[in-house]
N, C-alpha and C. Protein backbone atom coordinates (compact mmCIF):
# COMPACT_ATOMS: atom_id res chain seq x y z
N UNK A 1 42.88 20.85 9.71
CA UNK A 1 42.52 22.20 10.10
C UNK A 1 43.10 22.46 11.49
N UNK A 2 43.28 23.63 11.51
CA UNK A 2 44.43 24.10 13.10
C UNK A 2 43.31 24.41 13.84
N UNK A 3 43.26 24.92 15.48
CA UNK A 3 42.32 25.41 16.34
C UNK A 3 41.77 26.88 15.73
N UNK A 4 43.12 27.86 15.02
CA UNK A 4 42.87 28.58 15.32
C UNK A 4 42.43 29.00 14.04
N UNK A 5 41.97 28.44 13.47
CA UNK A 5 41.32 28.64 11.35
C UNK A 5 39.91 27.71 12.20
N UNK A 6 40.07 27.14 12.85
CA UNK A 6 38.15 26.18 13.36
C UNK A 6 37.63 27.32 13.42
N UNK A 7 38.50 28.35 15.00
CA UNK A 7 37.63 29.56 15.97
C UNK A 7 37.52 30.59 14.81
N UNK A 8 38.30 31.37 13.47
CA UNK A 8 37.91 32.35 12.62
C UNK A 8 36.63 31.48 12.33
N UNK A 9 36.71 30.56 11.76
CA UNK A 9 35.29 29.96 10.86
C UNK A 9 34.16 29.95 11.63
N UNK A 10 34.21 29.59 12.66
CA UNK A 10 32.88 29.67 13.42
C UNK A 10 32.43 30.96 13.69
N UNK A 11 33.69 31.96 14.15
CA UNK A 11 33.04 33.28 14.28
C UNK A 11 32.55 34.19 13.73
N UNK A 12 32.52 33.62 12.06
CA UNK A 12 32.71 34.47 10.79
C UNK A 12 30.78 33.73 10.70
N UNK A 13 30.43 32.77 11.30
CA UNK A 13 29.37 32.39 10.83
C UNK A 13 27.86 33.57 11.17
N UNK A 14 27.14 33.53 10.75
CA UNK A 14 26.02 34.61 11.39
C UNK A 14 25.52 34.32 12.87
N UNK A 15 25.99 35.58 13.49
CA UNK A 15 25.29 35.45 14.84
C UNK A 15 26.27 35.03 15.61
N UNK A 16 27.29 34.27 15.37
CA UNK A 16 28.42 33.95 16.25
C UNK A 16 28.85 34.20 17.12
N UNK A 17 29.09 33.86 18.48
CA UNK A 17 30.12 34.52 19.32
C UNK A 17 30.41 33.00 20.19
N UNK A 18 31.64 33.61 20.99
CA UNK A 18 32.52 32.55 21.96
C UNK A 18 32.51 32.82 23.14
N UNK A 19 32.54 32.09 23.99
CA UNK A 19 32.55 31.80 25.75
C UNK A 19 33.42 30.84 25.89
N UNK A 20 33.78 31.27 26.74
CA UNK A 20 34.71 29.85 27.89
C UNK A 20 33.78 30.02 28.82
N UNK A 21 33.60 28.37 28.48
CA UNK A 21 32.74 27.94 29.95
C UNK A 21 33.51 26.77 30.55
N UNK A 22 32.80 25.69 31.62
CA UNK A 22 33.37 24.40 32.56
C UNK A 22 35.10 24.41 32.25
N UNK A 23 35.68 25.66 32.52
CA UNK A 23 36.66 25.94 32.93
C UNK A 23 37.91 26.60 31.64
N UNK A 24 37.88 25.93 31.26
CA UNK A 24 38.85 26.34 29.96
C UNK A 24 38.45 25.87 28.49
N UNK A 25 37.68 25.17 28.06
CA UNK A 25 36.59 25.19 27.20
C UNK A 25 36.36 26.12 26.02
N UNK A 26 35.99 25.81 24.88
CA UNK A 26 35.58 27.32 23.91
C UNK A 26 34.30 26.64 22.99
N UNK A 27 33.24 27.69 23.81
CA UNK A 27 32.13 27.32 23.51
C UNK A 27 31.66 28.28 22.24
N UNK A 28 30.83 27.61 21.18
CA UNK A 28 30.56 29.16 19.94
C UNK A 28 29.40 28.39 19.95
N UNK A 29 28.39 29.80 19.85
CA UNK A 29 26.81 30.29 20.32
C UNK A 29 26.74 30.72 19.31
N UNK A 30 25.02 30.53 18.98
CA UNK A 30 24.63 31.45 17.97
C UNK A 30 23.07 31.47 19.00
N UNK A 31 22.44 32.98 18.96
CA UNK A 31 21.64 33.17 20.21
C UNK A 31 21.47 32.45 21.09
N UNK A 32 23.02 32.75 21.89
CA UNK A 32 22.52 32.41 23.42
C UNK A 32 22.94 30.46 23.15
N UNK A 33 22.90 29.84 22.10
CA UNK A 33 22.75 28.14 21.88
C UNK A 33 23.91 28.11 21.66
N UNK A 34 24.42 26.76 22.03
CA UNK A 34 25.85 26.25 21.41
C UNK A 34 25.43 25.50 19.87
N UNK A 35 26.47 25.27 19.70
CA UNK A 35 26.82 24.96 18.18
C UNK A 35 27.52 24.02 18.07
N UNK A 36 29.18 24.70 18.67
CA UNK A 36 30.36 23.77 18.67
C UNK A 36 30.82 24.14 20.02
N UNK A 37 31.58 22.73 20.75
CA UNK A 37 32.57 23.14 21.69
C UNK A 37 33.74 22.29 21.46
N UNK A 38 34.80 23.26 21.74
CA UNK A 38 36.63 22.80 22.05
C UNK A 38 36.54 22.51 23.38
N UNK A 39 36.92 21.62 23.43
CA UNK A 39 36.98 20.90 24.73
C UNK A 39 38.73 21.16 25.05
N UNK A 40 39.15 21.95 25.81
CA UNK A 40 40.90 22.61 26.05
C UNK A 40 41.11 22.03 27.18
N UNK A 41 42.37 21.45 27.04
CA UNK A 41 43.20 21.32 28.11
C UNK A 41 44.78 22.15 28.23
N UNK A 42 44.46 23.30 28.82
CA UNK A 42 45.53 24.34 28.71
C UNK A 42 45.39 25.12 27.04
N UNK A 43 46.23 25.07 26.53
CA UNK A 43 46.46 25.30 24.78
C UNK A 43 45.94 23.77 24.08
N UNK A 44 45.74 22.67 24.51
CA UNK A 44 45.75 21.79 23.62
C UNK A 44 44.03 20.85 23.46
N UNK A 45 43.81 21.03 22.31
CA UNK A 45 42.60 20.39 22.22
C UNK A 45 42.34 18.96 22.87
N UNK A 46 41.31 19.00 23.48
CA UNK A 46 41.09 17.35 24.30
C UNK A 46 39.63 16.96 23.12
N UNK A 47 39.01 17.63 21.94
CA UNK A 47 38.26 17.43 21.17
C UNK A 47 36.90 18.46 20.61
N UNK A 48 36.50 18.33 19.88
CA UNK A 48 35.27 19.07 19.31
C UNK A 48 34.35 18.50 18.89
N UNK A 49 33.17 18.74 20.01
CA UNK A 49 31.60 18.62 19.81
C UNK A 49 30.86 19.21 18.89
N UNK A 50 29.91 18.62 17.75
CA UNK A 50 29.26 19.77 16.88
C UNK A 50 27.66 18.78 17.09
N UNK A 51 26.61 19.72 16.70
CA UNK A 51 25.87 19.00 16.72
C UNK A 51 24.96 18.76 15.19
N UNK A 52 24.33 17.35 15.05
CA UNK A 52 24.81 16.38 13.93
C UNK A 52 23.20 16.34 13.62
N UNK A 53 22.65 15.67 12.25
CA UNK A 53 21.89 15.21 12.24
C UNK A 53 21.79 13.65 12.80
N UNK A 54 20.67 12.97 12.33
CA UNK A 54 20.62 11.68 12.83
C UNK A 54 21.13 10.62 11.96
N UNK A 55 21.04 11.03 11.16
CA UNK A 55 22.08 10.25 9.76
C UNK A 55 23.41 10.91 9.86
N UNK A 56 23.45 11.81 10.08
CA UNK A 56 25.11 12.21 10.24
C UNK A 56 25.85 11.89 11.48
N UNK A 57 25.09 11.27 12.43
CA UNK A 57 25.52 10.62 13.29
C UNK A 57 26.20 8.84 13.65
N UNK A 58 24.78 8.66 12.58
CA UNK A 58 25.57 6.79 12.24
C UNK A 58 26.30 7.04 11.43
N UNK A 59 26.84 8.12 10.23
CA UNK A 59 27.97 8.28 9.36
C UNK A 59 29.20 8.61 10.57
N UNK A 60 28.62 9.46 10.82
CA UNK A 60 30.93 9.96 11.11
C UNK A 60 30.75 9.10 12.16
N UNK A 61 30.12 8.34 13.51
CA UNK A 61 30.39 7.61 14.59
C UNK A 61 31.05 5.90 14.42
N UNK A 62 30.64 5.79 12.62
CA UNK A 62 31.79 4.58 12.19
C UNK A 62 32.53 4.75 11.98
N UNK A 63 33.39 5.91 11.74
CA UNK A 63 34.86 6.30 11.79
C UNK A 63 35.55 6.47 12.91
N UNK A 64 37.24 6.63 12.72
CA UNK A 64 37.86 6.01 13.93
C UNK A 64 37.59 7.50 15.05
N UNK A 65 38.21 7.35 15.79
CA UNK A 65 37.69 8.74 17.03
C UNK A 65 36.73 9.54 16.90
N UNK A 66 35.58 9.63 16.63
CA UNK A 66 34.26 10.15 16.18
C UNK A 66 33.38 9.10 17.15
N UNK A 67 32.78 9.74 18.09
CA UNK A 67 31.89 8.93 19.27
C UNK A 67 30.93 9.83 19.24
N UNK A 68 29.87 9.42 20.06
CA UNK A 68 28.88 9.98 20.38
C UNK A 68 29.26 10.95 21.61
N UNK A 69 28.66 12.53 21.70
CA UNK A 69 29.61 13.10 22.45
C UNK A 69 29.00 12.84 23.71
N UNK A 70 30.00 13.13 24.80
CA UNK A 70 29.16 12.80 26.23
C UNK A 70 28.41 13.95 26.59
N UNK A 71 27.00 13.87 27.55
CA UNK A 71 26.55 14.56 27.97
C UNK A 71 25.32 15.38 27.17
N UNK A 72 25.72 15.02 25.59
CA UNK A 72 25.08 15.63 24.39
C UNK A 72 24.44 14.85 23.61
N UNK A 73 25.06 13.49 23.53
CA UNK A 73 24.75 12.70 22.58
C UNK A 73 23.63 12.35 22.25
N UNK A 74 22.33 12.31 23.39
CA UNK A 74 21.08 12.37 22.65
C UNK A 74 20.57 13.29 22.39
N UNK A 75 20.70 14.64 22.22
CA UNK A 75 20.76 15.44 21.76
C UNK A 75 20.99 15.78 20.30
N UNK A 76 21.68 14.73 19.97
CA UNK A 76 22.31 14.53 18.42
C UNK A 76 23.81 14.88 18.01
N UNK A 77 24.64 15.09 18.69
CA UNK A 77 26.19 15.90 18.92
C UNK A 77 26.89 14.60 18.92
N UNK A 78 28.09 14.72 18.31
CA UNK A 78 29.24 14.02 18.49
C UNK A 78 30.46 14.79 18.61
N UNK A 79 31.41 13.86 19.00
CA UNK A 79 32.65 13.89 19.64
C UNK A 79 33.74 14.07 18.52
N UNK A 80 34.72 14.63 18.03
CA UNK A 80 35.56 14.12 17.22
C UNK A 80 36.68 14.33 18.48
N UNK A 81 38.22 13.76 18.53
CA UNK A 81 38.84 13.80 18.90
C UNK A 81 40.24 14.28 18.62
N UNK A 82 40.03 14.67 17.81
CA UNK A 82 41.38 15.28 17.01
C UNK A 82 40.42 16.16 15.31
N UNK A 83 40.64 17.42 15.34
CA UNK A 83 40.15 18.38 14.07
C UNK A 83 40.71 17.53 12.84
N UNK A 84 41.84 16.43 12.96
CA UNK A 84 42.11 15.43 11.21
C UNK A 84 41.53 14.60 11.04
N UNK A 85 40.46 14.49 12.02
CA UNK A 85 39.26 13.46 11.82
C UNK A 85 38.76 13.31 10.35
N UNK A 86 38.52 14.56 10.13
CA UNK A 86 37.70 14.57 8.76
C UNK A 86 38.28 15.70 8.19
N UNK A 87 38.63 15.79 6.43
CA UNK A 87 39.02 16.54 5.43
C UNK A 87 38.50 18.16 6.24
N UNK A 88 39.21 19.11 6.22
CA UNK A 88 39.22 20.82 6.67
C UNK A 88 37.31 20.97 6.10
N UNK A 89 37.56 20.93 4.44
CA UNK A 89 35.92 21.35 3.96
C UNK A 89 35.04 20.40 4.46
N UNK A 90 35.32 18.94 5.03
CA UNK A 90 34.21 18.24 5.60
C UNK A 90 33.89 19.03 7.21
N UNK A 91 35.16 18.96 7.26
CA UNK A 91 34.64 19.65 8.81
C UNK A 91 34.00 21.12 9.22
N UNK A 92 34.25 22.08 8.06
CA UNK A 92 33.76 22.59 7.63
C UNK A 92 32.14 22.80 7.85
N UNK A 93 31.78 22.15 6.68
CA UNK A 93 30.70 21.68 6.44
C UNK A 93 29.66 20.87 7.74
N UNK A 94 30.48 20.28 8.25
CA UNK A 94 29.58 19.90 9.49
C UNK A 94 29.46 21.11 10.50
N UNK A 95 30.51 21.62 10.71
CA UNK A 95 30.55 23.22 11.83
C UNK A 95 29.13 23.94 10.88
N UNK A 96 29.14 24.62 9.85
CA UNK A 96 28.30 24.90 9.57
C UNK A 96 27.02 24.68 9.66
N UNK A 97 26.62 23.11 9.20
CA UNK A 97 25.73 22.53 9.30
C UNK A 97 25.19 22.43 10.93
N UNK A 98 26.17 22.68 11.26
CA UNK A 98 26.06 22.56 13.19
C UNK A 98 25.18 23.97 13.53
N UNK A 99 25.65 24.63 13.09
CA UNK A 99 25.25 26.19 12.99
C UNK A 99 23.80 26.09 12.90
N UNK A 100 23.33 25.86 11.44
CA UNK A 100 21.86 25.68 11.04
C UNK A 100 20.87 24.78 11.35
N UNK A 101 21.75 23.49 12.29
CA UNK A 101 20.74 23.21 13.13
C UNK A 101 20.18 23.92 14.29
N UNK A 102 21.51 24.35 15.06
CA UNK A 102 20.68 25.66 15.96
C UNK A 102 19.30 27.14 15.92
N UNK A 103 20.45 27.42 14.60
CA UNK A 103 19.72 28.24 14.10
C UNK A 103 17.88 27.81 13.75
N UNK A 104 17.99 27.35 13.08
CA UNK A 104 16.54 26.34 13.06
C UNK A 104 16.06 26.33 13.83
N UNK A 105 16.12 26.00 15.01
CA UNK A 105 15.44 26.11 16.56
C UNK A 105 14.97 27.49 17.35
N UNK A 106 15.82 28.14 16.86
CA UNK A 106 15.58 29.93 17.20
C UNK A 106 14.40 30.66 16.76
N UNK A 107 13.61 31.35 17.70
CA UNK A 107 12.44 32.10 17.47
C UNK A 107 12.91 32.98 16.22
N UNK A 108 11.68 32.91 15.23
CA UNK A 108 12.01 34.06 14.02
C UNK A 108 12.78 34.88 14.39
N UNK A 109 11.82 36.03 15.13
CA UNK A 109 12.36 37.23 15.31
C UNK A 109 14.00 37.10 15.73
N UNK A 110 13.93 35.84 16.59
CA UNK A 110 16.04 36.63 16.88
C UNK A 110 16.41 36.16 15.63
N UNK A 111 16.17 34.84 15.13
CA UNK A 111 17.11 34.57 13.44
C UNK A 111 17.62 35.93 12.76
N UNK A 112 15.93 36.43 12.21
CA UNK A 112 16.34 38.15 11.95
C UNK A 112 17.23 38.67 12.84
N UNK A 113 17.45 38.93 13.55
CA UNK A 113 18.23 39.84 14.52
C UNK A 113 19.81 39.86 14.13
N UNK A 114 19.93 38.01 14.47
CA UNK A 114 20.90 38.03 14.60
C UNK A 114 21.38 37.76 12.92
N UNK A 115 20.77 37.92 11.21
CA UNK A 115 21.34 37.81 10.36
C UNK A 115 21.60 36.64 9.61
N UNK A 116 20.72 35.35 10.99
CA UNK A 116 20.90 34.23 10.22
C UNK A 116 19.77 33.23 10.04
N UNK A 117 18.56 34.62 9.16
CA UNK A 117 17.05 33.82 9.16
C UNK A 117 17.14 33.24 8.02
């Protein structure tokens, strides 16, 4: 999967939106929460944070460049280091799944709001 088919997919998700934050960065929120971050160096990915269950964490962290992410990791987030980490629909599927863990955490009322109760 390319950077720029990751950033449509995430933004297409309910509630979505993007920030650059800690400098050049591309952070995607769903109320106000992160989800996923591109970690940029100039144009070029330095990696993508999503955040994981706890079983989906001892899964993808035995594969090769898939770490626990820094700063996040107890939190439940990992690191991939390159988007060919894992098959486009796996990764997919975890961005998503990244999504609905946030989402989950969100007071009813904004879920409603934002379309993704």
């Amino acid at each position: 999967m390319r950077l720029a088919a990751l950033r449509r997919f995430c933004l297409a998700l309910p509630g979505a939106s993007e920030t650059v934050q800690w400098g050049e960065d591309r952070v995607y929120k769903v109320g106000g929460k992160m989800f996923a971050v591109c970690g940029m160096d100039g144009r070029r990915l330095r990696g993508l944070s999503i955040k994981v269950s706890d079983d989906s964490a001892m899964i993808l962290t035995r594969l090769p460049g898939i770490v626990p992410a820094p700063y996040l990791a107890r939190a439940g987030w990992v690191k991939l280091d390159r988007l060919d980490r894992l098959p486009p629909d796996q990764l997919r599927g975890y961005v998503r799944r990244s999504h609905a863990l946030v989402v989950a955490g969100l007071p009813r009322k904004l879920r409603v709001a934002l379309g993704a109760a």
